[in-house]
Protein backbone atom coordinates (compact mmCIF):
# COMPACT_ATOMS: atom_id res chain seq x y z
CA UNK A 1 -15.30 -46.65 11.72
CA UNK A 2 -16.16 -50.07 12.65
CA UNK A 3 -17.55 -52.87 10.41
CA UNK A 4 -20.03 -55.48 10.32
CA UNK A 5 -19.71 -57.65 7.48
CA UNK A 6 -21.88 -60.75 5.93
CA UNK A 7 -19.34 -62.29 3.50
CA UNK A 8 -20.56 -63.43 0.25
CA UNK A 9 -18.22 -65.94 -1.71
CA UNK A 10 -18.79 -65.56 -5.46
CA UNK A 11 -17.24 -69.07 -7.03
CA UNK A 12 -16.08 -69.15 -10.60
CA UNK A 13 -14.29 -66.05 -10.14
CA UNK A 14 -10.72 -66.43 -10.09
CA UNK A 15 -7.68 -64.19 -8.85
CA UNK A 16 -4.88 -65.10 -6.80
CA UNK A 17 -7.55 -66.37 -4.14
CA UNK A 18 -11.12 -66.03 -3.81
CA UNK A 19 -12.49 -63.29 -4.04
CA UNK A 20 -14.84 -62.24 -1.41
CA UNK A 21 -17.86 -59.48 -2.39
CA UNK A 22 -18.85 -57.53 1.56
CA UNK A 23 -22.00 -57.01 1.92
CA UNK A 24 -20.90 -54.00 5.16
CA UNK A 25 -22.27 -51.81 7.13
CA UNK A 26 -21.36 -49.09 8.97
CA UNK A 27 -21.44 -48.52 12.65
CA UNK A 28 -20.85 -45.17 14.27
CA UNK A 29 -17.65 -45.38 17.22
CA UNK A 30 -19.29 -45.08 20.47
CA UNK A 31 -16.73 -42.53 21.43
CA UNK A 32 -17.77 -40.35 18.71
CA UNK A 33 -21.25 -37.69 18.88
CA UNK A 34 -20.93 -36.44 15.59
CA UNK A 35 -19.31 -36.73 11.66
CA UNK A 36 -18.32 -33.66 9.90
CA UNK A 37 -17.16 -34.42 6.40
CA UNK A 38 -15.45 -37.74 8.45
CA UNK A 39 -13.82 -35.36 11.10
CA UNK A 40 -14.91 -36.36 14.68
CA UNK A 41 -16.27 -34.83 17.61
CA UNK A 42 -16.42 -36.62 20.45
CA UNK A 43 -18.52 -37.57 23.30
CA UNK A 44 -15.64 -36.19 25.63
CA UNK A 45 -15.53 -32.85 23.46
CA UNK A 46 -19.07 -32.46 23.63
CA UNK A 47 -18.95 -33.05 27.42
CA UNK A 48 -16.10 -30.49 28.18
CA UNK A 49 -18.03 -27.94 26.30
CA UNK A 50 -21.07 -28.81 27.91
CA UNK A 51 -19.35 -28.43 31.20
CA UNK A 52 -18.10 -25.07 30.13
CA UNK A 53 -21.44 -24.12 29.39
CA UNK A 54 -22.82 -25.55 32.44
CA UNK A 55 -20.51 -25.64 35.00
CA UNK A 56 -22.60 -26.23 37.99
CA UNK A 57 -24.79 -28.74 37.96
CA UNK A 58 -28.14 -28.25 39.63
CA UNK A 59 -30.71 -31.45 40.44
CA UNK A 60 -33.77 -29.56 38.97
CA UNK A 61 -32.47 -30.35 35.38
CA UNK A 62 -34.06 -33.63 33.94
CA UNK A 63 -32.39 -35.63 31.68
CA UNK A 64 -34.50 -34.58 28.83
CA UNK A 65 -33.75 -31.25 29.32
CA UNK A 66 -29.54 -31.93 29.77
CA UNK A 67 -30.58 -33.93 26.16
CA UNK A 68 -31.76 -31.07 25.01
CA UNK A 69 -28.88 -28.44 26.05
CA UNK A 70 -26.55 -31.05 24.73
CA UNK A 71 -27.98 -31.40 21.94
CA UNK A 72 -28.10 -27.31 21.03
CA UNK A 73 -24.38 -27.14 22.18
CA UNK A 74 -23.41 -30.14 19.63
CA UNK A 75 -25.29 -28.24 16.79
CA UNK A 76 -23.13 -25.05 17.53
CA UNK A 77 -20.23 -27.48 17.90
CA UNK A 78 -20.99 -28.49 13.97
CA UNK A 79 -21.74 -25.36 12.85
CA UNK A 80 -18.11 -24.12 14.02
CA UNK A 81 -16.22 -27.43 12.44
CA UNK A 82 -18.05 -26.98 8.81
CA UNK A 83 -16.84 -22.83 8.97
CA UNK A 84 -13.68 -24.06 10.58
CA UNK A 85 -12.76 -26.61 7.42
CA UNK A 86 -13.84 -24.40 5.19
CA UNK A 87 -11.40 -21.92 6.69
CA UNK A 88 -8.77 -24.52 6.50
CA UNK A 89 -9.71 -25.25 2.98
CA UNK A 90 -9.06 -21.93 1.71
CA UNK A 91 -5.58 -21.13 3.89
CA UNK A 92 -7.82 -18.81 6.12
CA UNK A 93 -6.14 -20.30 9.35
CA UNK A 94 -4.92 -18.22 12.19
CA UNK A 95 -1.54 -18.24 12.59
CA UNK A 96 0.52 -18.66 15.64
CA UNK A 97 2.03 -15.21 15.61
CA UNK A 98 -2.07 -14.22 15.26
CA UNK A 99 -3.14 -16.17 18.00
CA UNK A 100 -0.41 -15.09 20.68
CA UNK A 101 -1.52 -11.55 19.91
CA UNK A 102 -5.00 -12.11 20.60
CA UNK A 103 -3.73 -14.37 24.00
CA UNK A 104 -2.29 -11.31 25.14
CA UNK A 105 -4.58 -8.73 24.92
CA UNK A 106 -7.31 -11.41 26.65
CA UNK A 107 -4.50 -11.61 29.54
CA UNK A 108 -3.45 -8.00 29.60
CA UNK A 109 -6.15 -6.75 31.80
CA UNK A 110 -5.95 -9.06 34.61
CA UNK A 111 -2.83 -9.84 36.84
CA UNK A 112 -2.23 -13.80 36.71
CA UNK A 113 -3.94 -14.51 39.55
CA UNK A 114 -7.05 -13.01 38.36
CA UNK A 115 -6.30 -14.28 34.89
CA UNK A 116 -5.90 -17.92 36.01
CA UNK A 117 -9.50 -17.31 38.05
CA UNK A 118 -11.31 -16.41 34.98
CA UNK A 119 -9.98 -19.49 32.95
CA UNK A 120 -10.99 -21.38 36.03
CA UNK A 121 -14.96 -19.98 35.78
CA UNK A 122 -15.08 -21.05 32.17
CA UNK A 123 -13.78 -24.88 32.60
CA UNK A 124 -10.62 -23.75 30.93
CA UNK A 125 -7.21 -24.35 30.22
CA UNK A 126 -4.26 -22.15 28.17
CA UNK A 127 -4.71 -24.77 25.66
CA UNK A 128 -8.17 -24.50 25.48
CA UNK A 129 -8.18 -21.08 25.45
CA UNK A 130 -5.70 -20.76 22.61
CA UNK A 131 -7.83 -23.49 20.32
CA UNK A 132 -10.47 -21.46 20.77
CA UNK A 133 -8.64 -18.25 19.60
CA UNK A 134 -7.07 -19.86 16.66
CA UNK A 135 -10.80 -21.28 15.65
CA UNK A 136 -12.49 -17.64 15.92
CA UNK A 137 -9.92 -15.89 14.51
CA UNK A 138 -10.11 -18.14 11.47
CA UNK A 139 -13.75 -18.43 11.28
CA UNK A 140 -13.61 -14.48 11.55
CA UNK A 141 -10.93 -14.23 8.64
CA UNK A 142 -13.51 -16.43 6.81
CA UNK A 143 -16.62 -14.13 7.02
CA UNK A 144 -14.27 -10.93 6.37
CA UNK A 145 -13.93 -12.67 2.99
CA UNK A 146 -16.73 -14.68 1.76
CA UNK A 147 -19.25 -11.98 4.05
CA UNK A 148 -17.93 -8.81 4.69
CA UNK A 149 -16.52 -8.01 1.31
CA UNK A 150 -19.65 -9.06 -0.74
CA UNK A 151 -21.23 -6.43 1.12
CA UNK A 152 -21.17 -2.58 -0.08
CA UNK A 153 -23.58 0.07 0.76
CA UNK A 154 -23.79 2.88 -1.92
CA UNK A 155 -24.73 6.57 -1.81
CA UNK A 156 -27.78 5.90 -3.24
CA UNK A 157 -28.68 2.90 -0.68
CA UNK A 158 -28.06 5.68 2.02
CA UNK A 159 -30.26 8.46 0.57
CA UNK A 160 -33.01 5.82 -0.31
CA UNK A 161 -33.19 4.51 3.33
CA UNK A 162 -33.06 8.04 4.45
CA UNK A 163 -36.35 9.41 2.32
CA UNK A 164 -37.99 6.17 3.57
CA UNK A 165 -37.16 6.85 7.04
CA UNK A 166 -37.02 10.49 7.48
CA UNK A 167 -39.90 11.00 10.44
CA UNK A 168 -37.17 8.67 12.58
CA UNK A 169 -34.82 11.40 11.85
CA UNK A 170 -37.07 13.98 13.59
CA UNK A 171 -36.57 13.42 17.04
CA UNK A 172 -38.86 15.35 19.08
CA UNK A 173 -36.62 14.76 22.61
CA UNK A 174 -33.06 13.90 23.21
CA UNK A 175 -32.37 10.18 22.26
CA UNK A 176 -29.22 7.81 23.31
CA UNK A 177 -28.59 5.04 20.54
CA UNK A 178 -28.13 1.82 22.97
CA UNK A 179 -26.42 -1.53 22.59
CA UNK A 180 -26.77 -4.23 25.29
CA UNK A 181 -25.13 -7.64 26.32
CA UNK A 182 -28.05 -9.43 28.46
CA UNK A 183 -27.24 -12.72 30.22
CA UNK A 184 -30.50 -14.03 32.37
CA UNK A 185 -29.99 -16.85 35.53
CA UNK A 186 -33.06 -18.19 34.58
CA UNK A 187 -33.74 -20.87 31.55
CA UNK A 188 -35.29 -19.34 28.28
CA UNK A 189 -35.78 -21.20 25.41
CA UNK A 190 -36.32 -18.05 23.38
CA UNK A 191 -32.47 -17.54 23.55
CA UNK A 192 -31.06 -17.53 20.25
CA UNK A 193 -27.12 -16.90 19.69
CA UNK A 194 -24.83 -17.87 17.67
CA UNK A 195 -23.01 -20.18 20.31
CA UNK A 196 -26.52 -21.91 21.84
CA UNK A 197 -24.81 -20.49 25.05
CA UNK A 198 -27.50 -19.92 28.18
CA UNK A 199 -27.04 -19.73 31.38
CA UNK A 200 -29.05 -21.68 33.42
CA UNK A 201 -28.34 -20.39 37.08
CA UNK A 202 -27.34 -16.91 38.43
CA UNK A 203 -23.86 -18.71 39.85
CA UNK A 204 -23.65 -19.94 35.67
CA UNK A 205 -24.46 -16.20 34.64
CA UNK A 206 -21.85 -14.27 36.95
CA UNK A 207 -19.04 -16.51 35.03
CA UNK A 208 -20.45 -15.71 32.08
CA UNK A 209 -20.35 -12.29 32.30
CA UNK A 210 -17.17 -12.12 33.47
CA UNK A 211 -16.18 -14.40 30.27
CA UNK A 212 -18.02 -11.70 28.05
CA UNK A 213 -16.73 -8.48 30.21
CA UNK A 214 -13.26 -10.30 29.80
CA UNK A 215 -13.70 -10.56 26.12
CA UNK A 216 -14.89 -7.21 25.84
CA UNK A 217 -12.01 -5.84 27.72
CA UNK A 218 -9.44 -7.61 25.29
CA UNK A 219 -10.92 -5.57 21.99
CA UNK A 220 -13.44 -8.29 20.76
CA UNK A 221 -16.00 -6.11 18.59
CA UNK A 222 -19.01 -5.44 20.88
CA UNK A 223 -21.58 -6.53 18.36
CA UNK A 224 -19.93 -9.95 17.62
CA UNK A 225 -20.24 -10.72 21.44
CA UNK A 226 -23.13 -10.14 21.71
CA UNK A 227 -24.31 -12.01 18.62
CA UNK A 228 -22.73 -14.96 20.14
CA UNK A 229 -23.58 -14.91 23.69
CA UNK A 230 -26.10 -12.36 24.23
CA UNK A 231 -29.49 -13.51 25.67
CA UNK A 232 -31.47 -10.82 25.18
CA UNK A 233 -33.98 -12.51 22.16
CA UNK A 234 -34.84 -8.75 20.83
CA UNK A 235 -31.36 -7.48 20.40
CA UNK A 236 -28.35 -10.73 20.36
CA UNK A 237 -29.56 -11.07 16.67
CA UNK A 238 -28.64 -7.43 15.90
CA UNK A 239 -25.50 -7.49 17.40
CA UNK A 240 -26.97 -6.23 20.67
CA UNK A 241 -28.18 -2.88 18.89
CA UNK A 242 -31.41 -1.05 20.99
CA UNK A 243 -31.93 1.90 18.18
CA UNK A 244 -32.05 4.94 19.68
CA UNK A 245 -33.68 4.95 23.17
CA UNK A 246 -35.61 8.80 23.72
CA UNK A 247 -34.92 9.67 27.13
CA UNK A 248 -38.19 9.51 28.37
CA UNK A 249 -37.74 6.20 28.43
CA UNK A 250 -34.80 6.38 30.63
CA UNK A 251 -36.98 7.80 32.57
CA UNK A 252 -38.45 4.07 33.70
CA UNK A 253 -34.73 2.70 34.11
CA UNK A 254 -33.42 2.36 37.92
CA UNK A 255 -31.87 5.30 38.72
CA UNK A 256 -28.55 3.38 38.67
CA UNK A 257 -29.06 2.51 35.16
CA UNK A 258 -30.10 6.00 33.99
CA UNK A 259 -27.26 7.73 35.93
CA UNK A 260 -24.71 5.56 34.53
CA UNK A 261 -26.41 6.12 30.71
CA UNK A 262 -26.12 9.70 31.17
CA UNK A 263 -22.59 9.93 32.78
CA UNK A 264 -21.25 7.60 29.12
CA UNK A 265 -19.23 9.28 26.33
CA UNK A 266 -20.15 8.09 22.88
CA UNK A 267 -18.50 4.43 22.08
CA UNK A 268 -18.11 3.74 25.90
CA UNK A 269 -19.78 0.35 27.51
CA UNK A 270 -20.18 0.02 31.09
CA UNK A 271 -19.48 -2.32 33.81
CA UNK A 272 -21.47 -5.14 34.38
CA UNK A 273 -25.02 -3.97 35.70
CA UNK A 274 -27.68 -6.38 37.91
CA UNK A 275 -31.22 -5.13 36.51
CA UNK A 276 -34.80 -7.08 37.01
CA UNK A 277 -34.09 -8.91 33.77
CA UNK A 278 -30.57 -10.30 34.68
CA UNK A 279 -27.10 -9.15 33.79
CA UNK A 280 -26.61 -5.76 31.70
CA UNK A 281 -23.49 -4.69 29.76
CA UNK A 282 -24.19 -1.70 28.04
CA UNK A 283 -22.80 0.55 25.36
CA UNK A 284 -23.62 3.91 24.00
CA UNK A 285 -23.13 4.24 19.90
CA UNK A 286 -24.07 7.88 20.63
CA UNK A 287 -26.64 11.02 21.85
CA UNK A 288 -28.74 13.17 19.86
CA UNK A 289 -30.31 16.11 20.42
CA UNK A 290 -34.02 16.95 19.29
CA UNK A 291 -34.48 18.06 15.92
CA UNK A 292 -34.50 16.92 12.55
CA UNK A 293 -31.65 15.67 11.21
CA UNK A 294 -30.48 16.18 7.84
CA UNK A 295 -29.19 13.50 5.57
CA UNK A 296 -25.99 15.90 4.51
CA UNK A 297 -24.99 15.04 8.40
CA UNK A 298 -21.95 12.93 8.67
CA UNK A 299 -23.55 11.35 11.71
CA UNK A 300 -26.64 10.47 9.84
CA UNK A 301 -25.33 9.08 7.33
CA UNK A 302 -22.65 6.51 8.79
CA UNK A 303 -25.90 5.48 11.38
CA UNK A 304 -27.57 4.80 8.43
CA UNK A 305 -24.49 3.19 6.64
CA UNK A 306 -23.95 1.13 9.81
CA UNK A 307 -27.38 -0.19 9.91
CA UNK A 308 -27.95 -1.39 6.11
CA UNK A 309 -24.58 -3.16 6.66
CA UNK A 310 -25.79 -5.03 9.66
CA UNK A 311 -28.92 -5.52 7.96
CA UNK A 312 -27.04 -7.19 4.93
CA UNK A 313 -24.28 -9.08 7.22
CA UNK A 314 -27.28 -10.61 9.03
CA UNK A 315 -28.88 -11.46 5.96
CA UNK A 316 -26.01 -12.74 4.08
CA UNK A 317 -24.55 -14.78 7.40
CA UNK A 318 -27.61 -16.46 7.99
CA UNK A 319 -27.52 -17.69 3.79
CA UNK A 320 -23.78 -18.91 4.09
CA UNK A 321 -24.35 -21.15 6.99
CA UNK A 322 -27.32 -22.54 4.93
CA UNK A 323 -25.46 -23.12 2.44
CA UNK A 324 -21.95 -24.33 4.09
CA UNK A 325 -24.40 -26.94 5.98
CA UNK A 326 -25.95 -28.39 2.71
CA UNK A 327 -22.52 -28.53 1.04
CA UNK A 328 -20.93 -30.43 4.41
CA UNK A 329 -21.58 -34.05 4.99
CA UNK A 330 -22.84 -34.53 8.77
CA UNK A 331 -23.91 -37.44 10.71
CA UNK A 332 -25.00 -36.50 14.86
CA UNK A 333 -25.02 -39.87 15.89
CA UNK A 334 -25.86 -37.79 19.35
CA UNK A 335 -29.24 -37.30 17.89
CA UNK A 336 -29.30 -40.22 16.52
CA UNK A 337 -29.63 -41.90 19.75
CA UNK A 338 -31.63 -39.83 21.52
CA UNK A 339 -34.42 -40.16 18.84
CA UNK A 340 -34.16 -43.71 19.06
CA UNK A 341 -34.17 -44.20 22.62
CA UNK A 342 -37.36 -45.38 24.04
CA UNK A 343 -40.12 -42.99 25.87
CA UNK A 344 -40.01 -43.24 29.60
């Protein structure tokens, strides 16, 4: 931190010297787009991920809009320091032995030469890649404990929901409970993820569904990736969740689509599919037959387990980053100057 000081001499006073009362104050670095509790990120971190995020550049986008992406990429950017610290703060931090486990079962599906290409798509380096591990593992470890174990769904909570709920357990045809990953080439500003991550052109969302298929591939949880890069604004929320789809509905799918819904076992995602709204990765939690379905089935009941949880993880994730933000200390000097810069 730099200073800029009027100096005030107060006579009478005496020491070994004078003594001299600062009247200071601060200036932000110009290297430096944001304070976090006094930790830095930079301009050039804020760039790399913006490149990441965008990796080609395209003449159509205005300055106020690359202001704008910037800005929602430097937010996320925050977000993840303020979990990350407090991660650090309570000895939640990956360890190296951690991290090299999760390294290789990212690699393990792709030969090195494929491996090397997808690091290339995503602006990326080993490093990088391994910082980034070591961040979501520990931000991960965090929620398990300050998130996940607050949370506990009782037999009660189940049989409540259930005798709330129990025409959705009638299903007059055969229904397939649906998950998707979207990712759209065009802008949206209805995206909302937990990474700010859109892509902007269908070059930008090939890469990034190869980042999220490659993710997927290596064991990350289904619902987490698509919470944080999912661009479909009525499921990413939800962990990419669709509720059970009747197959009717299917029915107005592309053939493609339905075939490949049908030909799925229970817990199984699919490649990556092109459909009229973008990119398509999509899982199937399971099929039902028609009928009612009684709460003493084992099926019911964990669907209805699985959803109050996810209704309470949402809830409760949502309150802790409220709260971690008003308990961290953050100056975007980013913002800063973009607010302050004139109109043109």
């Amino acid at each position: 931190m730099k200073w800029r000081c009027g100096s005030v001499v107060l006579p009478g006073v005496l020491l070994s010297g004078i003594l001299v009362v600062s009247g200071c104050k601060s200036t932000p670095r110009a290297d430096v787009a944001a304070e976090i509790n006094s930790r830095p990120i930079t301009f050039a971190e804020l760039d790399k991920q913006y490149r990441m995020a965008f990796p080609t550049a395209t003449p159509e986008v205005s300055a106020d809009q690359m202001n704008t992406q910037k800005l929602e990429i430097l937010r996320s950017m925050i977000d993840n320091e303020i979990m990350l610290q407090r991660a650090e703060k309570q000895g939640l931090m990956a360890v190296d032995a951690d991290v090299e486990a999760k390294f290789s079962e990212l690699k393990a599906p792709y030969t090195e030469e494929e491996f090397q290409k997808q690091l290339t798509a995503r602006g990326m380096s080993v490093t990088d890649l391994k910082a980034q591990i070591r961040r979501d593992l520990s931000v991960q470890k965090l929620f398990n404990k300050e998130i996940t174990s607050r949370i506990s769904i009782s037999d009660t909570d189940v049989t409540n929901f259930y005798n709330n709920n129990k025409a959705s357990f009638n299903l007059a045809e055969p229904q397939v409970h649906l998950a998707t990953i979207l990712v759209t080439p065009q802008p949206d500003p209805n995206v909302k993820n937990l990474r700010s991550d859109k892509a902007q052109t269908d070059d930008q969302a090939k890469k990034k569904m190869a980042m999220i298929e490659a993710r997927l591939k290596g064991g990350e949880e289904f619902a987490m990736v698509a919470q944080n890069f999912s661009e479909d604004p009525q499921t990413a929320q939800n962990g990419g969740d669709m509720g059970y789809v009747p197959e009717s509905a299917l029915a107005q799918a592309s053939p493609e689509l339905r075939r490949l819904v049908f030909s799925m076992q229970p817990g199984q995602a699919s490649p990556v599919v092109r459909t009229p709204e973008g990119y398509r990765i999509i899982k199937v939690i399971s099929k039902e037959p028609a009928g009612q379905r009684d709460l003493n089935d084992p099926r019911v009941q964990q669907n209805i387990r699985d959803t109050l949880i996810n209704r309470k993880d949402q809830l409760l994730r949502a309150a802790y980053y409220e709260v971690a933000r008003n308990d961290a200390k953050v100056v975007n000097n980013y913002a800063q100057q973009v607010y302050g810069a004139p109109s043109k």
